[in-house]
Protein backbone atom coordinates (compact mmCIF):
# COMPACT_ATOMS: atom_id res chain seq x y z
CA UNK A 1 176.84 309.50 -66.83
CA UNK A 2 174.61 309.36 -69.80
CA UNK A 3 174.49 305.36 -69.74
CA UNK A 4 175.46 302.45 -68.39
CA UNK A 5 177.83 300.87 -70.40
CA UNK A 6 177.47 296.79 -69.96
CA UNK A 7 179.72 294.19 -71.13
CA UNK A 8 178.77 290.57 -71.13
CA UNK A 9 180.75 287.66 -69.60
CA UNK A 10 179.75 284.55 -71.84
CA UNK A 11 177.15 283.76 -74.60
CA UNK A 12 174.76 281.94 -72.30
CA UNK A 13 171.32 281.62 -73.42
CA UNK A 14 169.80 283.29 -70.22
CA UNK A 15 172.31 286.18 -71.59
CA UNK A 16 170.81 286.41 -74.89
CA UNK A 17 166.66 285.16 -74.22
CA UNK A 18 166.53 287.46 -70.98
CA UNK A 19 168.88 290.02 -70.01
CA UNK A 20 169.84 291.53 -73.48
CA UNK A 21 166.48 291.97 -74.08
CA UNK A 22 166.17 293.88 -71.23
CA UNK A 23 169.35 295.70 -71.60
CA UNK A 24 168.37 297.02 -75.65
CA UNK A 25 165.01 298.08 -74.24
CA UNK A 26 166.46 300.52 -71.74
CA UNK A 27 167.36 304.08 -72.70
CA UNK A 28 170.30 303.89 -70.00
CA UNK A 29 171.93 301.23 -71.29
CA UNK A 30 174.54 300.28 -73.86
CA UNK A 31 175.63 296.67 -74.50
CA UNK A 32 179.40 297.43 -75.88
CA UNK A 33 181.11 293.93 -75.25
CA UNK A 34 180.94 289.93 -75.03
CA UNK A 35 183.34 287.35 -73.79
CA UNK A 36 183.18 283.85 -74.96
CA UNK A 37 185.18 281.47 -77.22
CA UNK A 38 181.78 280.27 -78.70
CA UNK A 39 181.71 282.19 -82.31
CA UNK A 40 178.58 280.85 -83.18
CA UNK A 41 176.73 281.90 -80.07
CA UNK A 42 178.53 285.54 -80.04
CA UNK A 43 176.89 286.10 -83.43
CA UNK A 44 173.60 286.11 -82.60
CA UNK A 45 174.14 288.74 -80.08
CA UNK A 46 175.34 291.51 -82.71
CA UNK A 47 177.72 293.26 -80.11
CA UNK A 48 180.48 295.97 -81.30
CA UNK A 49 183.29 293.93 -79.32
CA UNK A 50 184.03 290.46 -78.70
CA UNK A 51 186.69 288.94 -76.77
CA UNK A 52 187.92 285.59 -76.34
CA UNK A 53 188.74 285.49 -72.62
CA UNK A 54 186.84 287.14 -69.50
CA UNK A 55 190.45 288.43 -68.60
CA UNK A 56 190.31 290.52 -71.78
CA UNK A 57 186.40 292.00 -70.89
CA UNK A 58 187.29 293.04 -67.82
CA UNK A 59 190.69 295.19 -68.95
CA UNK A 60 187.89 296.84 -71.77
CA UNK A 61 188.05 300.43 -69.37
CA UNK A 62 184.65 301.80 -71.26
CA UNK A 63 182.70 298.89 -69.36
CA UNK A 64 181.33 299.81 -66.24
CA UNK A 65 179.14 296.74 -65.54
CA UNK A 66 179.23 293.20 -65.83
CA UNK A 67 176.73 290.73 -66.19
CA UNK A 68 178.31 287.26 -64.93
CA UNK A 69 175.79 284.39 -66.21
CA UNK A 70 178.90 281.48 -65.82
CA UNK A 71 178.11 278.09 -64.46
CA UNK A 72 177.26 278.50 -60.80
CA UNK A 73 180.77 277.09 -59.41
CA UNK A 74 182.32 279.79 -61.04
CA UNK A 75 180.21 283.39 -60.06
CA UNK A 76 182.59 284.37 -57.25
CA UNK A 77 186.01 283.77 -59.06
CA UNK A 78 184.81 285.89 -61.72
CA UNK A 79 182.86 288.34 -59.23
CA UNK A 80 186.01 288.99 -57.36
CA UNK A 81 188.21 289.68 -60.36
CA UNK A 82 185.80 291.97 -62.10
CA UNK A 83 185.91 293.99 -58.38
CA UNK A 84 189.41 294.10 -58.37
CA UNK A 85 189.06 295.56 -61.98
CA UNK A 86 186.44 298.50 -60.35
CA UNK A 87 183.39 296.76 -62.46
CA UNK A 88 180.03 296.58 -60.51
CA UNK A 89 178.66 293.03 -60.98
CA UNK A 90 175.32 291.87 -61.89
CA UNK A 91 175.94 287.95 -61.49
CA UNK A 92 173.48 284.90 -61.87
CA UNK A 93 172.31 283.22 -58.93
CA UNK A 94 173.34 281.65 -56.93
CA UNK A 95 176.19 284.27 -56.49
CA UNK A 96 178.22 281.77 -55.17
CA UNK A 97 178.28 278.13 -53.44
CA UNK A 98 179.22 278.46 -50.23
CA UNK A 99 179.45 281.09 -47.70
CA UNK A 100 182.91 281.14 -47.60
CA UNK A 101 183.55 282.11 -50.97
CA UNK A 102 180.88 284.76 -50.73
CA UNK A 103 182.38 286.75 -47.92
CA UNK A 104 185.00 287.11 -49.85
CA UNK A 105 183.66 288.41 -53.17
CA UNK A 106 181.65 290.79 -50.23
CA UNK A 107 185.39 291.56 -48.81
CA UNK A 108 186.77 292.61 -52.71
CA UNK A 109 183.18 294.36 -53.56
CA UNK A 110 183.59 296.62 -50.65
CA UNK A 111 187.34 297.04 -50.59
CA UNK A 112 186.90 298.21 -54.53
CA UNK A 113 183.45 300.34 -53.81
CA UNK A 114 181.43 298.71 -56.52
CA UNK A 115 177.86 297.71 -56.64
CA UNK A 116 176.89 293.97 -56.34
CA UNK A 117 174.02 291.88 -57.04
CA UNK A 118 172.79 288.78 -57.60
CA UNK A 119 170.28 288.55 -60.12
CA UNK A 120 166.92 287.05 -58.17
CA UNK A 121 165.26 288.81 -61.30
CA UNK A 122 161.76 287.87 -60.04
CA UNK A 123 161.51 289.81 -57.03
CA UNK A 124 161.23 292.88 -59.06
CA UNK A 125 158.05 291.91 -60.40
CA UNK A 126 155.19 294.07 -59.21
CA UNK A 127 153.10 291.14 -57.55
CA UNK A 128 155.80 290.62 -54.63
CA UNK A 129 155.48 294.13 -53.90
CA UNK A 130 151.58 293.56 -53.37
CA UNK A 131 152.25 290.69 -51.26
CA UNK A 132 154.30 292.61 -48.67
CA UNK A 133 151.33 295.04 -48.71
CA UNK A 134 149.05 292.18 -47.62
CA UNK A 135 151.16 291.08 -45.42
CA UNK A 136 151.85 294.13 -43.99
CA UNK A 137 147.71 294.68 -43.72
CA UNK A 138 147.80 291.85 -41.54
CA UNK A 139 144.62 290.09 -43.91
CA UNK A 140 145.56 286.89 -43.12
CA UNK A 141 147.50 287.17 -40.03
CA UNK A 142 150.94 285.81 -38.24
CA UNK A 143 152.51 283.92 -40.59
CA UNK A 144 152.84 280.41 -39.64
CA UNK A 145 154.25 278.69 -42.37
CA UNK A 146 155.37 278.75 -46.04
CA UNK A 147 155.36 276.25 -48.86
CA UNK A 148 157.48 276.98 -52.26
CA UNK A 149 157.52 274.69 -55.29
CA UNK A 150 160.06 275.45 -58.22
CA UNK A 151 160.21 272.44 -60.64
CA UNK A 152 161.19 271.81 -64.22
CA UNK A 153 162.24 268.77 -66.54
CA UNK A 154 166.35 268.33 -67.51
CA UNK A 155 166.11 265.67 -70.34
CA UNK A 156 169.88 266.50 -71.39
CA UNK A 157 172.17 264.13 -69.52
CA UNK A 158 175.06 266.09 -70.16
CA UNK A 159 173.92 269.79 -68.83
CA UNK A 160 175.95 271.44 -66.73
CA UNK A 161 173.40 271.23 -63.86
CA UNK A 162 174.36 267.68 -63.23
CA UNK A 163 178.03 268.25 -62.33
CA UNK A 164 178.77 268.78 -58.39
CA UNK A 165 182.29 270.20 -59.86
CA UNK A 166 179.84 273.41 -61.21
CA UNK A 167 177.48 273.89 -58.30
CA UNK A 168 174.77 271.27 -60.01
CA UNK A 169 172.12 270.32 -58.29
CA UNK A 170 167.71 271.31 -57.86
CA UNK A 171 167.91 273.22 -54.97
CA UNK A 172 171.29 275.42 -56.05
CA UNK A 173 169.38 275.65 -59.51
CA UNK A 174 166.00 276.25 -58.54
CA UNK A 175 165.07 275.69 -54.85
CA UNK A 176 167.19 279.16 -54.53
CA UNK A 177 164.56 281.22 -55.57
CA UNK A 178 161.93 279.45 -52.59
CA UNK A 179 164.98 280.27 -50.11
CA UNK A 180 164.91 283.81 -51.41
CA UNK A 181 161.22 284.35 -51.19
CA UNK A 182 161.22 283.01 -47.49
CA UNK A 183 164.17 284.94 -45.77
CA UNK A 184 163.89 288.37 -48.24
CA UNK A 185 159.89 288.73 -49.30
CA UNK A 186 158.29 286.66 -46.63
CA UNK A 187 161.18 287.45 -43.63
CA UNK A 188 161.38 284.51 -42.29
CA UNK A 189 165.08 283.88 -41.18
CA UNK A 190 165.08 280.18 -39.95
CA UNK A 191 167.42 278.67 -36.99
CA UNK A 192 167.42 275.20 -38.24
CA UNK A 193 167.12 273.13 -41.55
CA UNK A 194 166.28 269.24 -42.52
CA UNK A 195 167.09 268.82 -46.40
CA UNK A 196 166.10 265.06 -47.91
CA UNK A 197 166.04 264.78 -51.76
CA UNK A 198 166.97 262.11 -54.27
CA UNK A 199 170.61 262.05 -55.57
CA UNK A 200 171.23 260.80 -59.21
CA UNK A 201 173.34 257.96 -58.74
CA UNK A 202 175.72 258.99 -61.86
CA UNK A 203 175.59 262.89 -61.02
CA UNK A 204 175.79 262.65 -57.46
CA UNK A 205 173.50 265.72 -57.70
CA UNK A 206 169.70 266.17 -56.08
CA UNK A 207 167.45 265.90 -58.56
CA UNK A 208 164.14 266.29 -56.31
CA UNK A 209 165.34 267.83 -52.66
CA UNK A 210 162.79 269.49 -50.04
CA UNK A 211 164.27 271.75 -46.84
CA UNK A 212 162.31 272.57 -44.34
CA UNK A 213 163.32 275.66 -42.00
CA UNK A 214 162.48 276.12 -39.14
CA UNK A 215 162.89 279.78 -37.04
CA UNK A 216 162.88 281.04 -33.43
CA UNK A 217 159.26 281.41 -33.71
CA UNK A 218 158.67 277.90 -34.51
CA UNK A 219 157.52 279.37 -37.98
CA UNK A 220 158.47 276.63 -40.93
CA UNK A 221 158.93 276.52 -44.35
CA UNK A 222 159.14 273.47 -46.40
CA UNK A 223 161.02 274.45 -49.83
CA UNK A 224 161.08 271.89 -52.66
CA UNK A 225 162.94 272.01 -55.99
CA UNK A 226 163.26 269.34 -58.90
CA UNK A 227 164.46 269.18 -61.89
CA UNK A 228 163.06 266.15 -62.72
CA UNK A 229 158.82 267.10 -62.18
CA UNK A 230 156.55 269.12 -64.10
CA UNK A 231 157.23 272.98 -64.57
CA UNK A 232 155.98 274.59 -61.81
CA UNK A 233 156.44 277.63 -59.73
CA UNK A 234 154.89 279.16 -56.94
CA UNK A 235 155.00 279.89 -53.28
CA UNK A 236 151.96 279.87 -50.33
CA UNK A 237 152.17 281.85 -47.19
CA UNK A 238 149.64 280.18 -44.60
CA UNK A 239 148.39 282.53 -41.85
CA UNK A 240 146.03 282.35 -38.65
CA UNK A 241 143.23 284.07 -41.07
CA UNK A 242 143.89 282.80 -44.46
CA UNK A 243 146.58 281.94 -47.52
CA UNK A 244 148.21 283.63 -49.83
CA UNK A 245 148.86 281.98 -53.09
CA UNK A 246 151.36 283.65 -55.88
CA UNK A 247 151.40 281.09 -58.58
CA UNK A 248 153.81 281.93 -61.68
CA UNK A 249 155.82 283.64 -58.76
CA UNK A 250 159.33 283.26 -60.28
CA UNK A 251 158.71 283.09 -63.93
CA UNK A 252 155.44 284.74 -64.68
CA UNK A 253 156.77 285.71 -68.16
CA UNK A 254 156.74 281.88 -69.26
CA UNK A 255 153.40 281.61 -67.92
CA UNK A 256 150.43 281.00 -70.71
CA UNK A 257 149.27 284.49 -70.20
CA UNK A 258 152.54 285.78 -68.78
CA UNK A 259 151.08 286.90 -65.58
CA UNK A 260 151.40 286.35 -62.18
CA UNK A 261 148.63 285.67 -59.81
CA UNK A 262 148.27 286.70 -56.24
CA UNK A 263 145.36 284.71 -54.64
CA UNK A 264 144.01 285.18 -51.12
CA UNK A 265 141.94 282.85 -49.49
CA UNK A 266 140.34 283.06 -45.91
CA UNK A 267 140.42 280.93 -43.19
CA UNK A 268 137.36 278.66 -44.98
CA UNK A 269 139.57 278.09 -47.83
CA UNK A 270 137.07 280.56 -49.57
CA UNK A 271 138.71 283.11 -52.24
CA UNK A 272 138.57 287.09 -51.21
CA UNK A 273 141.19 288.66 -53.24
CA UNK A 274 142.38 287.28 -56.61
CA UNK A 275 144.59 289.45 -58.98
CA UNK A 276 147.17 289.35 -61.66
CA UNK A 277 150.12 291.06 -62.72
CA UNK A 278 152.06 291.81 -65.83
CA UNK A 279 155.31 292.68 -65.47
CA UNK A 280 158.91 292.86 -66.83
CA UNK A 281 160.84 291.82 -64.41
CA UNK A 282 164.29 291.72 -65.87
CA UNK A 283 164.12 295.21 -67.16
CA UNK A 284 163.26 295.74 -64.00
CA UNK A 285 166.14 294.93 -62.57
CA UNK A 286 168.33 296.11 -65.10
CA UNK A 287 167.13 299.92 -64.23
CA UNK A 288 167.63 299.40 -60.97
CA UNK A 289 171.03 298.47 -61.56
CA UNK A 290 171.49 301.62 -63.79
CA UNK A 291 170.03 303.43 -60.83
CA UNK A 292 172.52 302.35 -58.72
CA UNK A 293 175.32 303.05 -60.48
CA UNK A 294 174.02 306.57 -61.80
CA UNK A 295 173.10 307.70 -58.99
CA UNK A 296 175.48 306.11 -56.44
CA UNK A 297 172.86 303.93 -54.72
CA UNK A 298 172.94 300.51 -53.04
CA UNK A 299 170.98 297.45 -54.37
CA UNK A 300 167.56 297.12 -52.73
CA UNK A 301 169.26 293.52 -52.62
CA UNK A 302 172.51 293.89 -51.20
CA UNK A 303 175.35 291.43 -50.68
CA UNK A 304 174.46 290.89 -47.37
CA UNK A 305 171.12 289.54 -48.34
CA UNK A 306 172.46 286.97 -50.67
CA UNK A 307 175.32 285.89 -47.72
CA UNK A 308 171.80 284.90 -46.06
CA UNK A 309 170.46 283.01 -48.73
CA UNK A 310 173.41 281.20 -49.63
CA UNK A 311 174.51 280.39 -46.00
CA UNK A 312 170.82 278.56 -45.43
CA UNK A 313 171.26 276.66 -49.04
CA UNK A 314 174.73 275.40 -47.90
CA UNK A 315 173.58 274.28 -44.63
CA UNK A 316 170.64 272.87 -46.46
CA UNK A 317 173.10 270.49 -47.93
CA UNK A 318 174.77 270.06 -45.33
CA UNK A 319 172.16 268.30 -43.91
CA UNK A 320 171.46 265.95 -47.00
CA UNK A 321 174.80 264.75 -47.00
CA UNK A 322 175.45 264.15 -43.11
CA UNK A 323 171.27 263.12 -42.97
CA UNK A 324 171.34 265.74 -39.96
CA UNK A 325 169.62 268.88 -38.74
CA UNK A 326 171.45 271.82 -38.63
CA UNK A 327 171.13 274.58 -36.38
CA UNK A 328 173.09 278.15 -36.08
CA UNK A 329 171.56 279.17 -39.26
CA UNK A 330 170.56 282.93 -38.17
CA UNK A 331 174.07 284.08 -37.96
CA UNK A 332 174.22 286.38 -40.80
């Protein structure tokens, strides 16, 4: 195989401002098809072949990877059919809403021996690969705890973020990525959870939500999302020695000078170690996708992984709606 050939499900904007990008600037990759009913939206994307239904991408036989960037209530329908079709799936997190539906899209992935992942772009962005190095150098050492902060401003009162019915909601949208970084870069894998957060009254969504984890270690992590504060987005790892700050940790290409920043500081609060990183993390990802498939490897980021992730958001809410801590995370 020469190249990847990609098709497209939907004309979303993170579609068109971040992953085609990616896609055209790879020499393994071909973009042959879109599905969407929305004409005007297709246009800009100046693809050979358009189709009006999902149904009708996934029957195109030349595709042999799908990018799934639907609303979030809707990744594992479409994950599982586009299995069942022998696609390998690059889909949006989260890659589902609950755990239940997951297993199953993990059930019709490996079943159909395709390649699945969910597309925590950021983590193949060169600074989290430092951090593991520091951690692993012990500069600050055991971990105690970890702080993440993902926020942004929704002004439009009619985005799909707001509706339960689509998986709306901070932490599904954005307090995701602080999960990730805690149980896949940092390795904590917490035991119990407290979520509290404000819930729109007319959404019935959380618009500013905080978790804090807790593991067998007595290690915590307190995760907050909004999408109601300021943009900002970054995650702290406190040690015994010292801190480790990466600040534009999710979206360091949005960032002023589109870098990330990996700060360490010691156990005076005094700064030893401060670097930056450029970085394209989406075309990142993308070639490791095109890896995988050429070359018959599994994700770095497997199913199983995201099972994790998603199990410890859903138990998150759990706890906001019953006003409860949950235990029996660490089962996956």
């Amino acid at each position: 195989m020469e190249k990847v050939k990609w098709g497209i499900m939907s004309a979303a904007n993170i579609a068109y401002e971040q992953l085609l990008p990616a896609l055209r600037q790879s020499s393994r990759s071909e973009v042959v098809a879109i599905a969407s009913r929305s004409k005007e939206k297709v246009a800009r994307f100046n693809i050979p072949k358009v189709y009006s239904d999902y149904d009708q991408l996934l029957e195109d036989e030349s595709i042999d990877v799908v990018y799934i960037p639907l609303p979030n209530a809707l990744h594992a329908e479409w994950a599982i059919k586009a299995a069942q079709k022998g696609k390998h799936i690059l889909v949006e997190k989260p890659a589902a809403v609950s755990t239940k539906e997951l297993l199953k899209v993990q059930e019709a992935v490996e079943q159909n021996n395709v390649i699945f992942m969910e597309a925590f772009m950021y983590q193949f962005h060169k600074q989290h690969a430092r951090v593991k190095d520091l951690l692993a150098s012990g500069m600050i050492g055991n971990i105690l705890h970890v702080k993440s902060h993902f926020s942004w401003s929704l002004q439009d009162r009619n985005d799909i973020r707001l509706n339960p019915a689509l998986g709306g909601g901070a932490m599904w949208d954005v307090g995701c990525y602080g999960v990730h970084a805690m149980s896949q870069i940092i390795g904590i894998k917490p035991e119990k959870v407290v979520m509290l957060g404000e819930v729109d009254p007319e959404h019935k969504v959380d618009m500013l939500s905080t978790c804090i984890f807790v593991d067998e270690f007595g290690r915590t992590a307190e995760i907050t999302a909004s999408m109601k504060l300021p943009f900002i987005n970054r995650y702290e790892i406190i040690g015994e020695r010292g801190t480790i700050l990466v600040d534009s940790s999710f979206r360091p290409d949005v960032s002023s000078d589109q870098k990330g920043k990996v700060i360490v500081k010691d156990d005076n609060n005094e700064i030893i170690l401060f670097e930056t990183y450029k970085d394209n993390q989406y075309f990142n990802q993308v070639e490791h996708v095109n890896d995988c498939i050429i070359n018959g490897k599994q994700p770095v980021y497997g199913i199983r992984n995201s099972i994790q992730v998603i199990h410890y958001i859903e138990k998150g809410y759990e706890s906001l709606r019953n006003q409860s801590v949950v235990t029996s995370l660490n089962k996956f």
